[in-house]
N, C-alpha and C. Protein backbone atom coordinates (compact mmCIF):
# COMPACT_ATOMS: atom_id res chain seq x y z
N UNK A 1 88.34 -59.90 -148.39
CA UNK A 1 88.74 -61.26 -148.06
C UNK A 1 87.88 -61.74 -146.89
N UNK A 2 87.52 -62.70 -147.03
CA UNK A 2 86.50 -63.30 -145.34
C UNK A 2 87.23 -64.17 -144.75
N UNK A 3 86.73 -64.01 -143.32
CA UNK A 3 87.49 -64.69 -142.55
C UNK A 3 87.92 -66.11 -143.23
N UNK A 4 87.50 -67.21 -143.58
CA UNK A 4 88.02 -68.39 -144.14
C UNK A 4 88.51 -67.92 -144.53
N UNK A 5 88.82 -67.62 -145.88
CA UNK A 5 90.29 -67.00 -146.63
C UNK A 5 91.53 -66.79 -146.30
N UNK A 6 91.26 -66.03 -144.85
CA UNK A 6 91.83 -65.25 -144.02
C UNK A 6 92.67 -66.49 -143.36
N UNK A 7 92.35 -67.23 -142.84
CA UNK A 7 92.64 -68.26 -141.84
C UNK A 7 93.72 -69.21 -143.01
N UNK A 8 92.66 -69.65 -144.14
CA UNK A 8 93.47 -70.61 -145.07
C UNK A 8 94.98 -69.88 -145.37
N UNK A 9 94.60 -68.35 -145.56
CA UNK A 9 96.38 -68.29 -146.10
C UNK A 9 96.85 -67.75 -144.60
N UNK A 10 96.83 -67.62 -143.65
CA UNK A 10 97.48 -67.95 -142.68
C UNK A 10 97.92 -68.91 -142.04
N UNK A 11 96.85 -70.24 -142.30
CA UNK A 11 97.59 -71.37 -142.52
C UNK A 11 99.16 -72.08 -143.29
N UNK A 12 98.70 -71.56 -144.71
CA UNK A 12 99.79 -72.00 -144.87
C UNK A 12 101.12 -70.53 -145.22
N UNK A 13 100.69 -69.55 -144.66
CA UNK A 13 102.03 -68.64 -144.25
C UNK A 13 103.17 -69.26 -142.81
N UNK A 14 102.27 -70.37 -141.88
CA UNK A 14 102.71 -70.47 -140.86
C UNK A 14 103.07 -71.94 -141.61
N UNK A 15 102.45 -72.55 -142.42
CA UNK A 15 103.20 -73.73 -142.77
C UNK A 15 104.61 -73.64 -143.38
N UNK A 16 104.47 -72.21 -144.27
CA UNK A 16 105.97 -71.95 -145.00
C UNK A 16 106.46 -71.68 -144.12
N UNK A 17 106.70 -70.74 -143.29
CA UNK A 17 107.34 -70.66 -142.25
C UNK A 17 108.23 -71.75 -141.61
N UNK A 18 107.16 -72.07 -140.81
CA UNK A 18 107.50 -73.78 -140.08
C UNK A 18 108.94 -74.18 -141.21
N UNK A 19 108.28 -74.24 -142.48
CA UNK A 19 109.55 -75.16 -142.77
C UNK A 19 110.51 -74.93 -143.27
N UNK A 20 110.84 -73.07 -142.98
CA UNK A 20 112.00 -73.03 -143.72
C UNK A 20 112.72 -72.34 -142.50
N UNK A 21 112.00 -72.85 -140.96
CA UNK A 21 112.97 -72.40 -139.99
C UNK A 21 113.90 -73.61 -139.61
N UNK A 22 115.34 -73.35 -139.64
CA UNK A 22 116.39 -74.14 -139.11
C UNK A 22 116.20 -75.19 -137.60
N UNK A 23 116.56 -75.77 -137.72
CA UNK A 23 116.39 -76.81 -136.42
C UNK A 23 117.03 -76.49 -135.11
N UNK A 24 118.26 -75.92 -135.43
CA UNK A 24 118.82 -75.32 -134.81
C UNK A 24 119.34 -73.88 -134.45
N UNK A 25 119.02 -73.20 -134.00
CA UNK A 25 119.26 -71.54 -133.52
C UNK A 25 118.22 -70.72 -134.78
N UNK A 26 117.34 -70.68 -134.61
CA UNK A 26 116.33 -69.73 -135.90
C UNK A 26 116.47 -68.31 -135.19
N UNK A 27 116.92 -67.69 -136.61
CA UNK A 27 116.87 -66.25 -136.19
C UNK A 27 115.44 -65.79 -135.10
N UNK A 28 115.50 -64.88 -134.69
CA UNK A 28 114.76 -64.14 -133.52
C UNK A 28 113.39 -63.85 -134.45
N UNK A 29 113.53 -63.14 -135.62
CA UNK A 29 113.42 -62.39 -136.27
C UNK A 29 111.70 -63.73 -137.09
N UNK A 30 112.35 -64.60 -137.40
CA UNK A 30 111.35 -65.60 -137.80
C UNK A 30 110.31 -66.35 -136.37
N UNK A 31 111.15 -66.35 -135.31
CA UNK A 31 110.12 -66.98 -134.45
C UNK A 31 109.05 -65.60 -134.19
N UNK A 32 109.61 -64.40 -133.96
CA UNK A 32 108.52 -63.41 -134.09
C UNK A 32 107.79 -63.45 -134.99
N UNK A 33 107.93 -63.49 -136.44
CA UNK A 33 106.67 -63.59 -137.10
C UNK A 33 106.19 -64.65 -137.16
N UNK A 34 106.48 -65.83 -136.59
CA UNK A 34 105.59 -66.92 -136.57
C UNK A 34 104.81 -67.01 -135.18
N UNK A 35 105.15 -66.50 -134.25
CA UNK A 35 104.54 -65.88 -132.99
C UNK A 35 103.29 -64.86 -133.57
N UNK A 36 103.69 -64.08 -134.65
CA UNK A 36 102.54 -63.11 -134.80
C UNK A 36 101.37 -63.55 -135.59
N UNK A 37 101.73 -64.86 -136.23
CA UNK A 37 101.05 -64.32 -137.47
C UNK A 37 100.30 -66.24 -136.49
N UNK A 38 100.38 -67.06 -135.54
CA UNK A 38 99.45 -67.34 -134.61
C UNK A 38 98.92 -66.86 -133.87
N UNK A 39 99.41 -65.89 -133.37
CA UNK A 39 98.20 -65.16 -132.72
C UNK A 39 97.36 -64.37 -133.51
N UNK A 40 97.50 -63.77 -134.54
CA UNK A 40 96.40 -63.62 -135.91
C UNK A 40 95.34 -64.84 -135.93
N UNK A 41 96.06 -66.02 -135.86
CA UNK A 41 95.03 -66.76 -136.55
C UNK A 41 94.01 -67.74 -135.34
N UNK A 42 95.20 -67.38 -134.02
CA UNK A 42 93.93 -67.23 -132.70
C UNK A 42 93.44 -66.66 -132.96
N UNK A 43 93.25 -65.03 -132.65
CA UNK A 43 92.26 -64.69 -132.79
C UNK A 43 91.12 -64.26 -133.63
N UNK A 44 91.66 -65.11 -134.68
CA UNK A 44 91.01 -65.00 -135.73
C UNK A 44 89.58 -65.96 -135.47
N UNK A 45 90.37 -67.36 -135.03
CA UNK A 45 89.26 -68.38 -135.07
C UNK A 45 88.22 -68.14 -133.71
N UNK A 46 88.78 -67.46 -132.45
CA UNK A 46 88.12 -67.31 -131.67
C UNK A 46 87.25 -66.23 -131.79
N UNK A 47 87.11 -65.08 -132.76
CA UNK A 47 86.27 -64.78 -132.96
C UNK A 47 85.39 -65.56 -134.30
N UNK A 48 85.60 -66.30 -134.34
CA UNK A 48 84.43 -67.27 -135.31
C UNK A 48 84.12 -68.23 -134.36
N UNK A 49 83.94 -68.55 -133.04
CA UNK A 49 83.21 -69.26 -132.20
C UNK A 49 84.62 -70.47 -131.49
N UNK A 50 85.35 -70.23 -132.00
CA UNK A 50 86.93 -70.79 -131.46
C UNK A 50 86.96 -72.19 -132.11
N UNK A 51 87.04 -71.84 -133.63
CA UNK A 51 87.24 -73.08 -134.62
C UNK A 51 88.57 -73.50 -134.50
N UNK A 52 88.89 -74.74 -134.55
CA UNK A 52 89.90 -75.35 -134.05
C UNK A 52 90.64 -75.48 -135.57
N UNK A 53 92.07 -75.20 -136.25
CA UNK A 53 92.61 -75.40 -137.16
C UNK A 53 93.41 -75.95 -137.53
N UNK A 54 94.11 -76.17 -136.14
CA UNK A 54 95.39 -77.50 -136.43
C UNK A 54 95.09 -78.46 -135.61
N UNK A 55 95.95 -78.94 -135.55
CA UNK A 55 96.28 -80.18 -134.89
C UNK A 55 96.25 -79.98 -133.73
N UNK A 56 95.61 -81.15 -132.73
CA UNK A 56 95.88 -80.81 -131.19
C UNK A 56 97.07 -80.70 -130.56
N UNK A 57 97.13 -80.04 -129.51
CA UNK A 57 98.94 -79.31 -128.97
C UNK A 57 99.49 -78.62 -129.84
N UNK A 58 99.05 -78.66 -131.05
CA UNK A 58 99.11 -77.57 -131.93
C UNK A 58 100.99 -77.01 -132.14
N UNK A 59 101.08 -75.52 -131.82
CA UNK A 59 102.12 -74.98 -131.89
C UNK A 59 103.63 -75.61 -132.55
N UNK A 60 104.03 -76.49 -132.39
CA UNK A 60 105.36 -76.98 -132.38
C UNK A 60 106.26 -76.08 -132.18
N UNK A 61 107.03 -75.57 -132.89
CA UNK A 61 108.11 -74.83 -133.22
C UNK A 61 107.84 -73.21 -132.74
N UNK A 62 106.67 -72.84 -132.95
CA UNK A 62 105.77 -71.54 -132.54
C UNK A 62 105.61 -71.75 -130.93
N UNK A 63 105.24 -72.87 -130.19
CA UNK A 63 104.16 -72.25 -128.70
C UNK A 63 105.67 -72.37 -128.08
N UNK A 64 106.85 -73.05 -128.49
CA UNK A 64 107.75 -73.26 -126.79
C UNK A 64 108.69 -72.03 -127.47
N UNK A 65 109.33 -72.08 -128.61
CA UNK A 65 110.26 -70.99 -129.46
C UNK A 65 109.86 -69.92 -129.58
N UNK A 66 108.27 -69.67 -130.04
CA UNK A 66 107.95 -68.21 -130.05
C UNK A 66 108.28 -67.46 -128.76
N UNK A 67 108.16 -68.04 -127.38
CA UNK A 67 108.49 -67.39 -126.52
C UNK A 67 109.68 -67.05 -126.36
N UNK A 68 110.53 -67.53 -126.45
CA UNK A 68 112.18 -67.57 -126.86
C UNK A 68 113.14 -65.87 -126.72
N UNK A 69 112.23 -65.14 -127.40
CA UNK A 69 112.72 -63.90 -128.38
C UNK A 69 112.67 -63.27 -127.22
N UNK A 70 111.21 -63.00 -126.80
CA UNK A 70 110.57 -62.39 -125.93
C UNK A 70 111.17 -62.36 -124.42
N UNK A 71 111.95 -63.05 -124.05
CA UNK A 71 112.37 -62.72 -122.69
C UNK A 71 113.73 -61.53 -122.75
């Protein structure tokens, strides 16, 4: 699989994701793998010269929630 590939279905693993987490109280369990599977696809793109893949501010539900679990 090459990196594009790589990125495209991590794209939309984090898109399914995204939308089948609840609005309110999402298990622990889903913000971790949506925590993991962006930082996969950081560092995925930053080792391809730090190609930009979403949207600016990016994260939604992932950059303030992924931290969540973790404290």
């Amino acid at each position: 699989m090459t990196d594009q590939e790589r990125i495209a279905q991590l794209e939309e693993q984090i898109a399914e994701l995204k939308a089948r987490l609840p609005k309110h109280t999402p298990p622990p369990s889903m913000l971790i793998q949506l925590d993991e599977l962006e930082d996969e696809l950081t560092a995925l793109c930053q080792g391809r010269g730090g190609v930009q893949t979403s949207a600016p501010g990016g994260g939604g539900a992932g950059s303030t929630a992924g931290t969540a679990g973790k404290a």
